[in-house]
Every structure is written in C-alpha cells, then in structure tokens.
C-alpha atoms as a PDB file:
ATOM      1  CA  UNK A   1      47.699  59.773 152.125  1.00  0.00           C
ATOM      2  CA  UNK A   2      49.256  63.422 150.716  1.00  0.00           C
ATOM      3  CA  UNK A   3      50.114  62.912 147.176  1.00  0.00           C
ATOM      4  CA  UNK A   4      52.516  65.265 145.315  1.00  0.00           C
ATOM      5  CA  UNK A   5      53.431  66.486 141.663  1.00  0.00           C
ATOM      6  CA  UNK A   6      56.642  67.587 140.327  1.00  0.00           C
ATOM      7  CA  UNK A   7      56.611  70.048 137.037  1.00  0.00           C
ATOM      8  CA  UNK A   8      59.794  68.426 136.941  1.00  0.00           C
ATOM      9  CA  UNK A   9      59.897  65.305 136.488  1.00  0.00           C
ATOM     10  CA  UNK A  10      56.264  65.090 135.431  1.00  0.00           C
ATOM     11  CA  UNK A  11      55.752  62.429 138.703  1.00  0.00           C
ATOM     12  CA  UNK A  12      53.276  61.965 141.293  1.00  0.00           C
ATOM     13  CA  UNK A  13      54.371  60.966 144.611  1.00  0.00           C
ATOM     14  CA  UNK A  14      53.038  59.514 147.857  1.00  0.00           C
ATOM     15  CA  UNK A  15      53.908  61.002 150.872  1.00  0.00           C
ATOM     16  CA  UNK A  16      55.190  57.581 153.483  1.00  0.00           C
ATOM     17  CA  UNK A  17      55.893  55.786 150.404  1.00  0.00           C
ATOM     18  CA  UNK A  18      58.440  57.516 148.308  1.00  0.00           C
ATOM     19  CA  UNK A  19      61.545  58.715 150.707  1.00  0.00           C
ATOM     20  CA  UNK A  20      62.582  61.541 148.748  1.00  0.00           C
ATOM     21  CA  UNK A  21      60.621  64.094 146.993  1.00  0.00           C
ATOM     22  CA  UNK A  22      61.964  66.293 143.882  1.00  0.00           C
ATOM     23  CA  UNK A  23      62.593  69.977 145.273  1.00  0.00           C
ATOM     24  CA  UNK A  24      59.877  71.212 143.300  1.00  0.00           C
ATOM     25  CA  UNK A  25      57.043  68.631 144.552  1.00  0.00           C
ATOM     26  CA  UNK A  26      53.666  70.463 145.668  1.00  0.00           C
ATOM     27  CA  UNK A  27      50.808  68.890 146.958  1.00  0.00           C
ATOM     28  CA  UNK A  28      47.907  67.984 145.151  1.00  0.00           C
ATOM     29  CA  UNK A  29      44.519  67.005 146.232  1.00  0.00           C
ATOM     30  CA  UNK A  30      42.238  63.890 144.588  1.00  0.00           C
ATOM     31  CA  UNK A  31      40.331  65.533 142.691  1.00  0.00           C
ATOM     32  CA  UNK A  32      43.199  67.429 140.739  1.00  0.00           C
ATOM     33  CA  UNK A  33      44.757  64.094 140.831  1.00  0.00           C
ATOM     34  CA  UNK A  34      41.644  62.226 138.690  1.00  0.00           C
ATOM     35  CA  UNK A  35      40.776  65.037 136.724  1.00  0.00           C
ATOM     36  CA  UNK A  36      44.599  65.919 135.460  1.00  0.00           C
ATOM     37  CA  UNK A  37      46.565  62.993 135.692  1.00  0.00           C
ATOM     38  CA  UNK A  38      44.432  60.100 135.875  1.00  0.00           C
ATOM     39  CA  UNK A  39      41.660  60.845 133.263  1.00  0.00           C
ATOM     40  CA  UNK A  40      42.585  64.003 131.616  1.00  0.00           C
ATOM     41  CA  UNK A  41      40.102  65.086 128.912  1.00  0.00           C
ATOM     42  CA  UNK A  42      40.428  64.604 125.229  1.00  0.00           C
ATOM     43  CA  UNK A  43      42.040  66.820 123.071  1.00  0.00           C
ATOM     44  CA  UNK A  44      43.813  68.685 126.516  1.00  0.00           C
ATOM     45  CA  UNK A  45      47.367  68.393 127.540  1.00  0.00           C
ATOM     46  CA  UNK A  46      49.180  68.923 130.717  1.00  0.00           C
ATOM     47  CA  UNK A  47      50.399  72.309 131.632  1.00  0.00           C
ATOM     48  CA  UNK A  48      51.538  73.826 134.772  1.00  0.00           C
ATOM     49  CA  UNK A  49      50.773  76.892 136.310  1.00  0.00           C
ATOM     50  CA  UNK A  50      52.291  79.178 138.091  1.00  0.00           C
ATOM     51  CA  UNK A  51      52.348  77.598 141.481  1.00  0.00           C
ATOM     52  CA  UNK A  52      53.911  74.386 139.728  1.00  0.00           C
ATOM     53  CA  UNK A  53      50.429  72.934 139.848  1.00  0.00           C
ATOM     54  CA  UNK A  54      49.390  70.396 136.801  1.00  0.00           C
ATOM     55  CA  UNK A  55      46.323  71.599 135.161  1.00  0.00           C
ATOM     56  CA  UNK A  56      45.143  70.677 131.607  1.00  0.00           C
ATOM     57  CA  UNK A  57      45.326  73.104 128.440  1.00  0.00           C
ATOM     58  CA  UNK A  58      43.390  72.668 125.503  1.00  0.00           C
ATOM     59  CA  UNK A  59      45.684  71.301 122.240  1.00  0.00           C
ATOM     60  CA  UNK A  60      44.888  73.187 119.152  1.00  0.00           C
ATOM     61  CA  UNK A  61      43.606  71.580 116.300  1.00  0.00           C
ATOM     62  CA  UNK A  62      46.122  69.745 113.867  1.00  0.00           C
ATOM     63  CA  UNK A  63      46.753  71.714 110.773  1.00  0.00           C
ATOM     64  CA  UNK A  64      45.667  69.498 107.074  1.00  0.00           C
ATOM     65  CA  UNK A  65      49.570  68.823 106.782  1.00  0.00           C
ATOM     66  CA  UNK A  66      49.662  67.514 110.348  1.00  0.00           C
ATOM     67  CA  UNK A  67      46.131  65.477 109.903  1.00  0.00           C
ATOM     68  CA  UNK A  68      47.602  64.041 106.505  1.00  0.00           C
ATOM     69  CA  UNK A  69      51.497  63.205 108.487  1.00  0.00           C
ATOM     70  CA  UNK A  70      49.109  61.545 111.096  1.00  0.00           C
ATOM     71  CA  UNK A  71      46.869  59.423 108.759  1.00  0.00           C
ATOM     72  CA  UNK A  72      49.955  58.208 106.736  1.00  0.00           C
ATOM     73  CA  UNK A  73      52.088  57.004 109.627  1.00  0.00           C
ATOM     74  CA  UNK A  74      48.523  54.937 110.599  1.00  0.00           C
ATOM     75  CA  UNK A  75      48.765  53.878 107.347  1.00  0.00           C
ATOM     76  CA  UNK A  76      52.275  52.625 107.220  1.00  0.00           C
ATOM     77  CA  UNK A  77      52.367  50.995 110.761  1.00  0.00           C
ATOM     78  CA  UNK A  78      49.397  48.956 109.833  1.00  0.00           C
ATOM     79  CA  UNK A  79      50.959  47.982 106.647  1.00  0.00           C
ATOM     80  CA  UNK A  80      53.551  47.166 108.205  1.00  0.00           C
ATOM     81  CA  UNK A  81      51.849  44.453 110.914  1.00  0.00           C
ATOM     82  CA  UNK A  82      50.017  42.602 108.426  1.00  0.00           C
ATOM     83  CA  UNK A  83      52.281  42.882 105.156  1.00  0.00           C
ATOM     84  CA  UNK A  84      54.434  39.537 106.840  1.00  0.00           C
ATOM     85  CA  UNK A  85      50.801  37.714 106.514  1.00  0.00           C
ATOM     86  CA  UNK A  86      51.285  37.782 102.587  1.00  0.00           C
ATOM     87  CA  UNK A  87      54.904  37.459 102.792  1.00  0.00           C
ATOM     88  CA  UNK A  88      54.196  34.035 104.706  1.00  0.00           C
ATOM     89  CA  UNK A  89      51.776  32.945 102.396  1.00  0.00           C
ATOM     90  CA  UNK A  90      53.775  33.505  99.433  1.00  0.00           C
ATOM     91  CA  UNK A  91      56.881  31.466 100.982  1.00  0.00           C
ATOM     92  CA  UNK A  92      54.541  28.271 101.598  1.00  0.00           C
ATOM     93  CA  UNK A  93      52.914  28.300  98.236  1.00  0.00           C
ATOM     94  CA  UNK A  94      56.544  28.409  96.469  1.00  0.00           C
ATOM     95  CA  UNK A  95      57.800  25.808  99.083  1.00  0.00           C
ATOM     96  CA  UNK A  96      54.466  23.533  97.985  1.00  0.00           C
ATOM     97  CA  UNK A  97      53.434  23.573 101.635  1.00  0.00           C
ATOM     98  CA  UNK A  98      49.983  23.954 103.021  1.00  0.00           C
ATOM     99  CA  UNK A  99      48.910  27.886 103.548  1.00  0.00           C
ATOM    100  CA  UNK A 100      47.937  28.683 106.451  1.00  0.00           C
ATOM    101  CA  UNK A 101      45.742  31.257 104.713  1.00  0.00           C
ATOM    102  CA  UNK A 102      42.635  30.321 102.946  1.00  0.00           C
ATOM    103  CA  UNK A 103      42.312  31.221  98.925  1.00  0.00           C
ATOM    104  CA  UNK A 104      39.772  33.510 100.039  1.00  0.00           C
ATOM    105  CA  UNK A 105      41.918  35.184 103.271  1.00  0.00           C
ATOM    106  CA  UNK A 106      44.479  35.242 100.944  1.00  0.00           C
ATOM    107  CA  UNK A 107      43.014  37.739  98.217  1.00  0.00           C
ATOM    108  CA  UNK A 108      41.116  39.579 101.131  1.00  0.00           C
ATOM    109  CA  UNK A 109      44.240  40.369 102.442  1.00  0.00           C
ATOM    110  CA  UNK A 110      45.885  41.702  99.113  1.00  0.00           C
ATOM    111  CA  UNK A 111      42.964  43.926  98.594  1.00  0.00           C
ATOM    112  CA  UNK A 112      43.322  45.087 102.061  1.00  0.00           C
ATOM    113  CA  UNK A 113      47.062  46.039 101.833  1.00  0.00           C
ATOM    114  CA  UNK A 114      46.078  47.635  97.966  1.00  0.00           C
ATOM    115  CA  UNK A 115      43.208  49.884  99.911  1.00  0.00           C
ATOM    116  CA  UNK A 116      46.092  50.850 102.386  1.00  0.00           C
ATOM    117  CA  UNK A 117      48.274  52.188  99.674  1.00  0.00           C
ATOM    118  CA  UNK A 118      45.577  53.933  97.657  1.00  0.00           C
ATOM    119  CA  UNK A 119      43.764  55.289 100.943  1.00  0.00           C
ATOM    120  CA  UNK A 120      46.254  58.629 101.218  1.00  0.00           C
ATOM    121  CA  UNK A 121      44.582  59.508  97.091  1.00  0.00           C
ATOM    122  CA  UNK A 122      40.763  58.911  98.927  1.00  0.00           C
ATOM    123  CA  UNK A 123      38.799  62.142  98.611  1.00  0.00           C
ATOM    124  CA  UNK A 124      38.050  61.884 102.574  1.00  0.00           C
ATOM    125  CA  UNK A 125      41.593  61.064 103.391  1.00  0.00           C
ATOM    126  CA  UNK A 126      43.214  61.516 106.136  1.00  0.00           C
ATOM    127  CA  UNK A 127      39.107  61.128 108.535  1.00  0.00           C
ATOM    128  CA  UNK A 128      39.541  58.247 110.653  1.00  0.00           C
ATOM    129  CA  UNK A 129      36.239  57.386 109.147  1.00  0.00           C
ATOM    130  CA  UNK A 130      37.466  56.853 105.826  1.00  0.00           C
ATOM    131  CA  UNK A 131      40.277  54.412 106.952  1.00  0.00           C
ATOM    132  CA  UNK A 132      40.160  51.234 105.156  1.00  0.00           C
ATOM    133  CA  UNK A 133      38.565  48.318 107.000  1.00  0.00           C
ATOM    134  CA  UNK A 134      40.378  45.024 107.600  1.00  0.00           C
ATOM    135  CA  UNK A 135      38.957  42.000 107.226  1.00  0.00           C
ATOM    136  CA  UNK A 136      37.425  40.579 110.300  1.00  0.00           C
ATOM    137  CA  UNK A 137      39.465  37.117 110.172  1.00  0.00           C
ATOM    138  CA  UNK A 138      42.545  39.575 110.483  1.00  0.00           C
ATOM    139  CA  UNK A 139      41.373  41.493 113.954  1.00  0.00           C
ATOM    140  CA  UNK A 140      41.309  37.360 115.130  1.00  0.00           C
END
C-alpha cells in the first residue's frame, strides 16, 4: 500500500484508505516511514526538504537557562501530582479519621516534597540524575 506525507499538515496517508490527499502529499517509502516518523532518533526533529520530503535534523543542545526552565517545570508538575497526598492526609488527621497514609509514608512524603523544593539550589541541578527520588510506595 503507497503511503504519503504532507509538510503540511504534518500527516501520513494511505493511498485506498484516505479519499482525499492534501495538495502537497508526496510519496514516501517504508523505510523513510520507520526511520522518520515512526522511530525518529533522539535528540532529532522533523524537517522537510526541498522536495517536501520528511527527514530528521539534529536539535541543538539546550542552553543552561533552557536546561534549568526544563528541570523546574519537572519539578513543579511532580509537585504538583503528589502535593494532594499530604493535603489528604492532613484533612483526615484534623477530621480524627483513619489515614490512609502510614506515620512513616507520611513523613517520607514531606521529605520528598521538601527535596523537590530545595532540588533547583542542588549543585548538580537541573541533571536528570540529580532529581530527587520518590519513595517507592509512591510509584505504587
């Protein structure tokens, strides 16, 4: 089956099973298909050439400032899904009900969040590496 790519629209299609193709649709074979659309490398993006073709460009390398943006959104979106955890806990201990947390879960989790907030101060902030690592009850 002929599959084509519109720069366009940023689409594959399949010739017999779309009805209409963009104007700009060129074919493109398997291979181009797997190696720039289906699996594209690491650290490429998708370009276009000259003939409308998709082929991949390397991205340049993020500058500190971009790195540190990066790191700090991480940082603030993970916050962010676990901060209701302690929230919840504190609601059932002043309501006198049973936590669902443990003591222990409980003050794992505070440090947690703390090492989230201090993390962008870290020498190695923003590596990946130096992220701070949540406690395995929470990835359950």
């Amino acid at each position: 089956m002929k599959r084509f790519y519109s720069r366009t629209t940023g689409n594959t299609y399949l010739a017999g099973y779309h009805i209409s193709l963009p104007e700009d649709a060129v074919e493109i074979d398997d291979e181009r298909y797997d190696a720039v659309i289906a699996n594209p490398k690491a650290g490429t993006a998708r370009a276009h050439d000259d003939e409308g073709l998709p082929v991949l460009v390397e991205l340049a390398p993020l500058s500190d400032e971009e790195l540190s943006q990066e790191a700090k959104a991480w940082r603030d979106q993970t916050f962010d899904r676990v901060v209701w955890l302690r929230d919840r806990h504190r609601d059932e201990v002043e309501l006198m009900k049973a936590t669902t947390l443990s003591d222990s879960e409980y003050q794992e989790l505070l440090v947690y969040l703390q090492a989230l907030r201090k993390w962008p101060q870290a020498k190695k902030f923003p590596s990946k590496r130096s992220r701070p690592k949540r406690p395995a009850w929470l990835a359950d």
